[in-house]
C-alpha atoms as a PDB file:
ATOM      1  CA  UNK A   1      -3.038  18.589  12.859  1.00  0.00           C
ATOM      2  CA  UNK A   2      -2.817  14.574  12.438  1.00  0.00           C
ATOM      3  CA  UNK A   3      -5.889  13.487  10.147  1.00  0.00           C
ATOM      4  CA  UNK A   4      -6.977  10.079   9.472  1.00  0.00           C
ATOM      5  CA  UNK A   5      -7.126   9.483   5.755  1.00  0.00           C
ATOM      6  CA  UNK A   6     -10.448   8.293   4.918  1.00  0.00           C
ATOM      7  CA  UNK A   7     -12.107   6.408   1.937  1.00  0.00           C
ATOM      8  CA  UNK A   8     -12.333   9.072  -0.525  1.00  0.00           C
ATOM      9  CA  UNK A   9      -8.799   9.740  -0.679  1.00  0.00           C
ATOM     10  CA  UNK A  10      -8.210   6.153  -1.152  1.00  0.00           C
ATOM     11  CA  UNK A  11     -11.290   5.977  -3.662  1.00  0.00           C
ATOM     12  CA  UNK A  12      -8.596   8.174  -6.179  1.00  0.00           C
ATOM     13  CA  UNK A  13      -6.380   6.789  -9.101  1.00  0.00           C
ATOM     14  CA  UNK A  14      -4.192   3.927  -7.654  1.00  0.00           C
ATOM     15  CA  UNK A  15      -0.811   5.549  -8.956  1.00  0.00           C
ATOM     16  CA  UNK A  16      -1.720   9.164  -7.289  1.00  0.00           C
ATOM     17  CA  UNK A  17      -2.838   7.189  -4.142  1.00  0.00           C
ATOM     18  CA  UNK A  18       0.438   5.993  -4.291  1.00  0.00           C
ATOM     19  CA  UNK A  19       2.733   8.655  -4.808  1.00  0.00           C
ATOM     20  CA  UNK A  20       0.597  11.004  -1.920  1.00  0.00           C
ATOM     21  CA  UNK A  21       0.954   8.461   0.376  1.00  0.00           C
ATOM     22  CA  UNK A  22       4.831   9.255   0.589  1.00  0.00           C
ATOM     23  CA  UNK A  23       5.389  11.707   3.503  1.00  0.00           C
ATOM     24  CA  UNK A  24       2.344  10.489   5.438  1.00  0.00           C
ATOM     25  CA  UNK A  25       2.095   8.364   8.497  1.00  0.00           C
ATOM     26  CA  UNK A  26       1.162   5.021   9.424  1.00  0.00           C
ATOM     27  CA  UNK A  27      -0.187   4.622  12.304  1.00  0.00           C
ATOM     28  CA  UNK A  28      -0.560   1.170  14.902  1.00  0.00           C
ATOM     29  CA  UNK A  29      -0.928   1.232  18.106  1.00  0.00           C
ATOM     30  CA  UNK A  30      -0.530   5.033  18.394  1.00  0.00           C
ATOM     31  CA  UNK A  31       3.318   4.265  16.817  1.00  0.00           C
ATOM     32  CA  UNK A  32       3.935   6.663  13.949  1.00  0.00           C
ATOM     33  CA  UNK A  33       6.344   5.902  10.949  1.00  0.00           C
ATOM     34  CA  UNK A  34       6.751   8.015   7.784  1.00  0.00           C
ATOM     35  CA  UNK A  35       5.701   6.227   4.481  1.00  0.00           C
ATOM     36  CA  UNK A  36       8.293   6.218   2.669  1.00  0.00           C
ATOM     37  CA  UNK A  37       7.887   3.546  -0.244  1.00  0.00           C
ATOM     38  CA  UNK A  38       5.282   2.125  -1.966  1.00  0.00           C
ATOM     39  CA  UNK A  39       4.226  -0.034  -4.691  1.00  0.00           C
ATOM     40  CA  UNK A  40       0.861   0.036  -6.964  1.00  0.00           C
ATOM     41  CA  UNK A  41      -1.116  -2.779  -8.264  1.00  0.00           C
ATOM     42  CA  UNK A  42      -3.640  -1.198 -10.724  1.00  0.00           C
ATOM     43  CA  UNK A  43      -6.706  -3.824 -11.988  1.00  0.00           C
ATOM     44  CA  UNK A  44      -6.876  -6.937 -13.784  1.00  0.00           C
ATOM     45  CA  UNK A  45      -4.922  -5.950 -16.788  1.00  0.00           C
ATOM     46  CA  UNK A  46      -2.041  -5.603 -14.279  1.00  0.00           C
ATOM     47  CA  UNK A  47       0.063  -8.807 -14.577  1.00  0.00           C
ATOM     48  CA  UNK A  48       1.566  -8.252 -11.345  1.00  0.00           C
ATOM     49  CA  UNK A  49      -1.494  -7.831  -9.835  1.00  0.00           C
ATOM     50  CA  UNK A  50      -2.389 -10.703  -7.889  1.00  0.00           C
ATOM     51  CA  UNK A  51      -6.182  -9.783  -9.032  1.00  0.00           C
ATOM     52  CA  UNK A  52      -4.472 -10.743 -12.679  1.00  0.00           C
ATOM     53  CA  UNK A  53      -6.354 -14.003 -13.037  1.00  0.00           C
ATOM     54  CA  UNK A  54      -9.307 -13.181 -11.215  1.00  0.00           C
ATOM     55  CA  UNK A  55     -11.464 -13.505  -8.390  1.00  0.00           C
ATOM     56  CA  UNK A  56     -10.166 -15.894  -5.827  1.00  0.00           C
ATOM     57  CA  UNK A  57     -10.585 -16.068  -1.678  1.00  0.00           C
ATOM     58  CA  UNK A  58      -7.291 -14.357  -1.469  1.00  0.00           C
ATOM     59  CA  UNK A  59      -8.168 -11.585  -4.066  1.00  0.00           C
ATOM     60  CA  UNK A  60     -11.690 -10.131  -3.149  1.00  0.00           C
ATOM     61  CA  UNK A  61     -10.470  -8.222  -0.487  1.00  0.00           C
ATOM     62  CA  UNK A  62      -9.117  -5.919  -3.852  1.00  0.00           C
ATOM     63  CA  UNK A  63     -12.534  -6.224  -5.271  1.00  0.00           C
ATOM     64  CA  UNK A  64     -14.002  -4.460  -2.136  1.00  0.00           C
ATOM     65  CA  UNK A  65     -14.447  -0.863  -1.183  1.00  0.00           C
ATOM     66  CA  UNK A  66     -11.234   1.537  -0.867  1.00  0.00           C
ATOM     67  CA  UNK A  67      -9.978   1.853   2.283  1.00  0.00           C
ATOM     68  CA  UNK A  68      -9.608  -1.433   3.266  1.00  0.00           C
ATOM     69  CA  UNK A  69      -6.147  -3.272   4.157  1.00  0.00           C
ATOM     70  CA  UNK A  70      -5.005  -6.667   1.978  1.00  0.00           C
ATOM     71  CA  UNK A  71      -2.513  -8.341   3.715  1.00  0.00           C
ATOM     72  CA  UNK A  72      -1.560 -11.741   2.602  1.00  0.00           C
ATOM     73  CA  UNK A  73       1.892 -13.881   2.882  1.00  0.00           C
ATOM     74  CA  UNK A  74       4.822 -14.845   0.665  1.00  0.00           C
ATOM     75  CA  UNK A  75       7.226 -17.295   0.607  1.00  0.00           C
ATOM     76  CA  UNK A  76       5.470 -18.495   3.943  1.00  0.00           C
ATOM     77  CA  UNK A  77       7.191 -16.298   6.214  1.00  0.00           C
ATOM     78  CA  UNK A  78       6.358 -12.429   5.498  1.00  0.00           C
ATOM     79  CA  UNK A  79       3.183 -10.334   5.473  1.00  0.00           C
ATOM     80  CA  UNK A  80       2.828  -7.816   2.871  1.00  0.00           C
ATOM     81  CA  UNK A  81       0.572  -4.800   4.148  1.00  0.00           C
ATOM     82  CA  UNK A  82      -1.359  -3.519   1.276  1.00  0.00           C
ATOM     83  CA  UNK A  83      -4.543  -0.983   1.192  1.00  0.00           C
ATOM     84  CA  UNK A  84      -7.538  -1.307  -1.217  1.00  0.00           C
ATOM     85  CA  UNK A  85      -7.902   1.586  -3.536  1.00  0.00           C
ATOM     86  CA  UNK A  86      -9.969   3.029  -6.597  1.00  0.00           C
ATOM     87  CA  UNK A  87     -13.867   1.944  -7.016  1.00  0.00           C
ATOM     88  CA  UNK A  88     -15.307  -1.134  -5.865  1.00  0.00           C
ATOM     89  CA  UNK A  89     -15.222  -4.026  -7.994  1.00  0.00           C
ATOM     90  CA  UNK A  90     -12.006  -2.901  -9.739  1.00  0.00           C
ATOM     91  CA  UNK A  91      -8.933  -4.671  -7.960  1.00  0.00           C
ATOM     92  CA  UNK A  92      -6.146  -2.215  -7.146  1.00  0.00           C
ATOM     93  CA  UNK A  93      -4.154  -1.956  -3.968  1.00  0.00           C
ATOM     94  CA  UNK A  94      -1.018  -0.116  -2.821  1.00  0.00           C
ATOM     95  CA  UNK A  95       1.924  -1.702  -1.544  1.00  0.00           C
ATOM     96  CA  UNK A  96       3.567  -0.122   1.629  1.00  0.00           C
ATOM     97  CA  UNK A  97       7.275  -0.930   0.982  1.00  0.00           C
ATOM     98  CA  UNK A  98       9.126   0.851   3.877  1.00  0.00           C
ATOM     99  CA  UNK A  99       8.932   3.508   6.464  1.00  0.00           C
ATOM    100  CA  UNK A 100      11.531   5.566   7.943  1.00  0.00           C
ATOM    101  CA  UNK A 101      12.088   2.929  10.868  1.00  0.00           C
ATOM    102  CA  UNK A 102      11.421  -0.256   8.829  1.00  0.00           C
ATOM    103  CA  UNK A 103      12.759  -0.539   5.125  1.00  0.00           C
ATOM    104  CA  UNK A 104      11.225  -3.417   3.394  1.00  0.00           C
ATOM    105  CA  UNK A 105       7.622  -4.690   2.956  1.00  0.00           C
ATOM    106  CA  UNK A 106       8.401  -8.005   5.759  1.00  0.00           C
ATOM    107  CA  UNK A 107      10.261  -5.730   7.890  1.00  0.00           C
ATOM    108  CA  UNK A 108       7.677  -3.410   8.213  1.00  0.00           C
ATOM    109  CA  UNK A 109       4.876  -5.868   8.997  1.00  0.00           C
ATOM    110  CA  UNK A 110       6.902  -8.182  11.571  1.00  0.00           C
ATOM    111  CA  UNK A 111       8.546  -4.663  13.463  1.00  0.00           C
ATOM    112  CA  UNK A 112       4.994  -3.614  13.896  1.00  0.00           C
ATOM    113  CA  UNK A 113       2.968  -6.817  14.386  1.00  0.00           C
ATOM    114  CA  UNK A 114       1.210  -6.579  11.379  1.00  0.00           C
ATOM    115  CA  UNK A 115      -0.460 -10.082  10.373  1.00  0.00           C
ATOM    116  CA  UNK A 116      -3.364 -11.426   8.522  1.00  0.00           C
ATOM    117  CA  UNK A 117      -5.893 -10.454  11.482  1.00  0.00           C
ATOM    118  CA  UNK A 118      -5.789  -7.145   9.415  1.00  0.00           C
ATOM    119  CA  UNK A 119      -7.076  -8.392   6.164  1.00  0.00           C
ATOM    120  CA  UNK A 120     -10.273  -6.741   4.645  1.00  0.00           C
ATOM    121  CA  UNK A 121     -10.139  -4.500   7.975  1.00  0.00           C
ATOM    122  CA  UNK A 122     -10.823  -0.812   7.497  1.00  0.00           C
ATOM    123  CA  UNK A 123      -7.828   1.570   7.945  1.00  0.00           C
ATOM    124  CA  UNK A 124      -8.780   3.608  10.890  1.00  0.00           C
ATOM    125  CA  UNK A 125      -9.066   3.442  14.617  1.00  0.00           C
ATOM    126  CA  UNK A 126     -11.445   0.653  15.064  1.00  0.00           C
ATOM    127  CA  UNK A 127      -8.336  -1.975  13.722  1.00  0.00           C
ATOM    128  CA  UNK A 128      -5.889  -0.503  15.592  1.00  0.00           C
ATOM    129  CA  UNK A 129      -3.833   0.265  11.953  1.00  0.00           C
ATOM    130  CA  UNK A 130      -4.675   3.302   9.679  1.00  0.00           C
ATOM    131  CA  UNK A 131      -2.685   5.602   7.781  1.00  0.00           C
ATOM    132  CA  UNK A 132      -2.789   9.910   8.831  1.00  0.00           C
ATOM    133  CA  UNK A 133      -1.943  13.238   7.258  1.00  0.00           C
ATOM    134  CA  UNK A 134       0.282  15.147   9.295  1.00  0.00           C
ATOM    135  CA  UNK A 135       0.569  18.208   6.683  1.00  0.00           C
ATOM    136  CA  UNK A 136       4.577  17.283   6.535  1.00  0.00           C
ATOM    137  CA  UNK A 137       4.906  18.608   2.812  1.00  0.00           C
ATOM    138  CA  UNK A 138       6.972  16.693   0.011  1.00  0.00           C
ATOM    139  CA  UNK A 139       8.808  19.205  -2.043  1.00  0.00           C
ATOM    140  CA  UNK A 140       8.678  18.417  -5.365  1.00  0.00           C
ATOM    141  CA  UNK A 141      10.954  16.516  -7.311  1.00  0.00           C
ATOM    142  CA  UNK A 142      11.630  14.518  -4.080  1.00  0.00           C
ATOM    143  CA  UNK A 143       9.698  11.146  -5.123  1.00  0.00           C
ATOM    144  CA  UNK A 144      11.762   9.086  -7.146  1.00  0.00           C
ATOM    145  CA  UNK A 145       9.363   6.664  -9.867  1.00  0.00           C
ATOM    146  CA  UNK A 146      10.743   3.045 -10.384  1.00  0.00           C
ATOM    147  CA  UNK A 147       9.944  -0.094 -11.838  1.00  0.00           C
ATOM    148  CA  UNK A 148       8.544  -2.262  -9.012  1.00  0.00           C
ATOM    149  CA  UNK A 149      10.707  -4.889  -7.243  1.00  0.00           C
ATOM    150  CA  UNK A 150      10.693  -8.532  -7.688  1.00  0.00           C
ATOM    151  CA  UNK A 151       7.769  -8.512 -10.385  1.00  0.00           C
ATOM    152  CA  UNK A 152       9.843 -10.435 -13.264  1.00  0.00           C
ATOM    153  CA  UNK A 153       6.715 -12.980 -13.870  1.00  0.00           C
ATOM    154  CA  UNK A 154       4.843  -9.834 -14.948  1.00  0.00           C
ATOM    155  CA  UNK A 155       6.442  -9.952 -18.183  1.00  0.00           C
ATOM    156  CA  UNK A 156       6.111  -5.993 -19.977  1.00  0.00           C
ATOM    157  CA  UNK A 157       4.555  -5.004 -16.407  1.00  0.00           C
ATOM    158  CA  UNK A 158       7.354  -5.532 -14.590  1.00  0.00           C
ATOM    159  CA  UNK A 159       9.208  -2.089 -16.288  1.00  0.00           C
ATOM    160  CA  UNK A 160       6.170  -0.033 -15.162  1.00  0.00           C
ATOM    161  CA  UNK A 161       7.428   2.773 -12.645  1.00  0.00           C
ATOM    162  CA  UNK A 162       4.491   1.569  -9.927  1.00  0.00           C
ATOM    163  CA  UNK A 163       7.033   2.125  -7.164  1.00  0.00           C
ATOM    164  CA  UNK A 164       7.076   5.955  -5.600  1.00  0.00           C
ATOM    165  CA  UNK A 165      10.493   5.992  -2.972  1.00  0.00           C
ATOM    166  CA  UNK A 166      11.012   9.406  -1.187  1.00  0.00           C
ATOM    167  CA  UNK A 167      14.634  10.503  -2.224  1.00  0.00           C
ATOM    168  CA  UNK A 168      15.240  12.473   0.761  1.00  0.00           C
ATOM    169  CA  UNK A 169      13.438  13.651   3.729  1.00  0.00           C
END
């Protein structure tokens, strides 16, 4: 049975949100892809963490209540499609790096018409964009832990294994 992940299971400890969202589904438009990388961005201390230096416009949405989607641009040409997790007031996020379909964090979001209309939007039905259990289970062993990709400004952050990739499927 498909079930909408709601806010208390993004409410949880931004690396375990981001290793159990690996073998789940998201979901736009009624068009399902497996998660199947993603990246964390845990608090202030983080120095990859855009929420590094602070509050800013661009960062509250991380400073906001779990659950919500932070999607913001780079290089001026690709949307990065990120959801808001732990407690409010604490900046972490989860990046979703690739589904089955889509490899890639601007892949993803361009395949699937994911812009900036999304930003502090809540992941469910209302937005058109959420993310669902569908009970598919992840044996274990079969989430590989790396260092995340294309972090080398975070100086000793960048080695951190923040990025969960399913090794097979």
């Amino acid at each position: 049975m498909n079930k909408i992940l709601n806010k208390n299971f993004y409410k949880q400890d931004t690396l375990k949100v981001a290793e159990n969202l690996i073998g789940k589904y998201l979901v736009k438009d009624d068009e399902a892809h497996m998660i199947i990388e993603t990246e964390a961005y845990d608090g202030p201390h983080d120095k990859a963490s855009h929420a590094h230096k602070g509050r800013t416009d661009r960062t509250e949405v991380m400073f906001g209540s779990a659950g919500l989607w932070y999607v913001y641009l780079v290089y001026g040409m690709y949307w990065m499609l990120n959801i808001v997790t732990s407690s409010k007031d604490y900046p972490a996020a989860v990046l979703i790096r690739g589904v089955k379909k889509f490899k890639g964090p601007g892949i993803l979001t361009r395949e699937l018409g994911v812009t900036d209309k999304f930003n502090n939007k809540p992941a469910d039905e209302s937005t058109g964009l959420w993310i669902e259990d569908r009970e598919k289970e992840i044996e274990e062993g079969n989430i590989k832990r790396t260092p995340r990709i294309g972090v080398d400004y975070a100086k000793e952050w960048k080695n951190k294994p923040y990025r969960f990739v399913l090794k097979k499927d």
